[in-house]
C-alpha atoms as a PDB file:
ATOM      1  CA  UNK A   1      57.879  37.947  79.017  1.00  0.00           C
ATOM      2  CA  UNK A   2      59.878  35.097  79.883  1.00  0.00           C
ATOM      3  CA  UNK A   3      57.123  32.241  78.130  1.00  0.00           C
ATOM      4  CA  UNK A   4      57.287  34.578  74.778  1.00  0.00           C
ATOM      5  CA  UNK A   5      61.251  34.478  74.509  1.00  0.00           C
ATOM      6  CA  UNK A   6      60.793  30.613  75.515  1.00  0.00           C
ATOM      7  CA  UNK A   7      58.429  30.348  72.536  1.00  0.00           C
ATOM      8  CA  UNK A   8      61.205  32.106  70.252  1.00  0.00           C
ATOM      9  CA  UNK A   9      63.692  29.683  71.527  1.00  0.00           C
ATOM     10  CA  UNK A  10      61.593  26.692  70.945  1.00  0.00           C
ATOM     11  CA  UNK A  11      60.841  28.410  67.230  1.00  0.00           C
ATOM     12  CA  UNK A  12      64.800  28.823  66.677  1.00  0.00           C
ATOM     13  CA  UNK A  13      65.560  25.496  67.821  1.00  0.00           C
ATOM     14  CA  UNK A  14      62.390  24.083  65.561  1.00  0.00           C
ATOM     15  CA  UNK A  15      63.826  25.749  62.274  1.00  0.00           C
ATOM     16  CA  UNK A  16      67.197  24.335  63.050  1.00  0.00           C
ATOM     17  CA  UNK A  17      65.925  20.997  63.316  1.00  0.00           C
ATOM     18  CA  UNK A  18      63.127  20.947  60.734  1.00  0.00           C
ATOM     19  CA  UNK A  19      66.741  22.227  58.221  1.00  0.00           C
ATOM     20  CA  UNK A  20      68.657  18.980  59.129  1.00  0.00           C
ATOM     21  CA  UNK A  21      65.941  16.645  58.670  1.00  0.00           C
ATOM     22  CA  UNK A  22      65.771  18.490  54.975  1.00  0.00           C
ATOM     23  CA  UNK A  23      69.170  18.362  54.654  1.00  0.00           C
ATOM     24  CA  UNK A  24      69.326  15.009  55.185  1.00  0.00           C
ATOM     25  CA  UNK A  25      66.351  13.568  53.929  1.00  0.00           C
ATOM     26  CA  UNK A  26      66.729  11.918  50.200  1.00  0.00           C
ATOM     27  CA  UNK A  27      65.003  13.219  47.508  1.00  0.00           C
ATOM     28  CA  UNK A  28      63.890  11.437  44.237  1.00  0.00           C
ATOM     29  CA  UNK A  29      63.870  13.733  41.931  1.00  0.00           C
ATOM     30  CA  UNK A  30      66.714  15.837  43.675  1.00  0.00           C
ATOM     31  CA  UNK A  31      64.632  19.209  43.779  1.00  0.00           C
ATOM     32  CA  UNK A  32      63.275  21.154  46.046  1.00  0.00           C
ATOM     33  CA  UNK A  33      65.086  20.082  49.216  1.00  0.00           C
ATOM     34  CA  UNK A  34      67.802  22.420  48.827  1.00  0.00           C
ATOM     35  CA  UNK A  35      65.086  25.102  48.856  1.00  0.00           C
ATOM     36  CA  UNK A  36      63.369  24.087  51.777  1.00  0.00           C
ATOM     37  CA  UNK A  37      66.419  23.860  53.376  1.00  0.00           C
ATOM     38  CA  UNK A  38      67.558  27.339  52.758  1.00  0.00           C
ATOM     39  CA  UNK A  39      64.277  28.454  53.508  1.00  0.00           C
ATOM     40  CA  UNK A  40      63.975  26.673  57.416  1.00  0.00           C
ATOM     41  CA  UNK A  41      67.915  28.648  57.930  1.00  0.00           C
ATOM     42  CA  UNK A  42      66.327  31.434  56.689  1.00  0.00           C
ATOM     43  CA  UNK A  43      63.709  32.132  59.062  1.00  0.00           C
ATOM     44  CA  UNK A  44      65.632  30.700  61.662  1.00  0.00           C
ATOM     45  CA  UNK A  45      68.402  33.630  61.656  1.00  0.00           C
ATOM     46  CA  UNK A  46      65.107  35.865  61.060  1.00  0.00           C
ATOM     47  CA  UNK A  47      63.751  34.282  64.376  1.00  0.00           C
ATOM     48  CA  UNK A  48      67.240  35.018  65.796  1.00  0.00           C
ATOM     49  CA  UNK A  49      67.674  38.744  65.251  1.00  0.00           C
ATOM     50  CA  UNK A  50      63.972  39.210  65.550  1.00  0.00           C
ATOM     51  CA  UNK A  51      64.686  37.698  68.875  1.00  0.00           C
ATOM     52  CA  UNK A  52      67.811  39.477  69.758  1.00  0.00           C
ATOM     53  CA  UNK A  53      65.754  42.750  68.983  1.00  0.00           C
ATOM     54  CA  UNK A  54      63.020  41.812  71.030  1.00  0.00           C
ATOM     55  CA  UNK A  55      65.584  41.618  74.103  1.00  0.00           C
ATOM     56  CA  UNK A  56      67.134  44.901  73.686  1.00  0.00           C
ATOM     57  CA  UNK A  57      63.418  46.617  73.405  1.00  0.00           C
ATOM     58  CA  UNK A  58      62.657  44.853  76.394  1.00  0.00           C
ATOM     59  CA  UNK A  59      65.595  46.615  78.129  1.00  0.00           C
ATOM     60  CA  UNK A  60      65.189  50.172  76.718  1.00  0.00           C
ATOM     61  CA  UNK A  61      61.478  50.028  78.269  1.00  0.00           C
ATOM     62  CA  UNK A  62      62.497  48.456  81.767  1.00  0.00           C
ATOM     63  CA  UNK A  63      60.793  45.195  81.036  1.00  0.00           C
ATOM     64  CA  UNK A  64      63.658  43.194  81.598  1.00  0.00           C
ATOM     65  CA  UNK A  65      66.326  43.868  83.975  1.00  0.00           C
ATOM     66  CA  UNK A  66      70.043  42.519  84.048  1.00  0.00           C
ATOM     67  CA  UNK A  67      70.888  39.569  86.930  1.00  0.00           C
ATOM     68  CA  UNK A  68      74.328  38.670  86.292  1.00  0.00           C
ATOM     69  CA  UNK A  69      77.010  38.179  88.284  1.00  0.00           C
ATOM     70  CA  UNK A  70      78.302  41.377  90.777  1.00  0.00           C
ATOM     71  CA  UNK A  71      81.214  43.490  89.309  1.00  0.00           C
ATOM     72  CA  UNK A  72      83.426  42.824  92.303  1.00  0.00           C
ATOM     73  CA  UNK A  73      83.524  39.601  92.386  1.00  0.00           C
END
């Protein structure tokens, strides 16, 4: 459980990075970055809710089980 939401994290964090480098990067002809680009933030917020769905599953089943801090503190 915990090395598949690491994996998600890693893919978040990948998208995010591989949209900066487009971002950034310099095109020629001036096309197609802005599409790739929109693309990489695309599936990134897809990874994110995908992700943020996957966590909330995993708590209506029992997988995963709160550890914050106690109430009364």
């Amino acid at each position: 459980m915990k090395l598949l939401i690491a994996l998600a994290l890693v893919g978040i964090i990948a998208a995010l990075a591989s949209a900066g480098v487009f971002m950034l990067k310099k095109s020629r002809n001036g096309d197609g970055r802005d599409s790739k680009m929109a693309r990489a933030l695309a599936l990134r917020v897809g990874l994110s809710i995908a992700l943020f769905l996957f966590v909330l599953f995993s708590y209506w089943m029992g997988w995963v089980q709160p550890s914050g801090l106690p109430v009364n503190r």
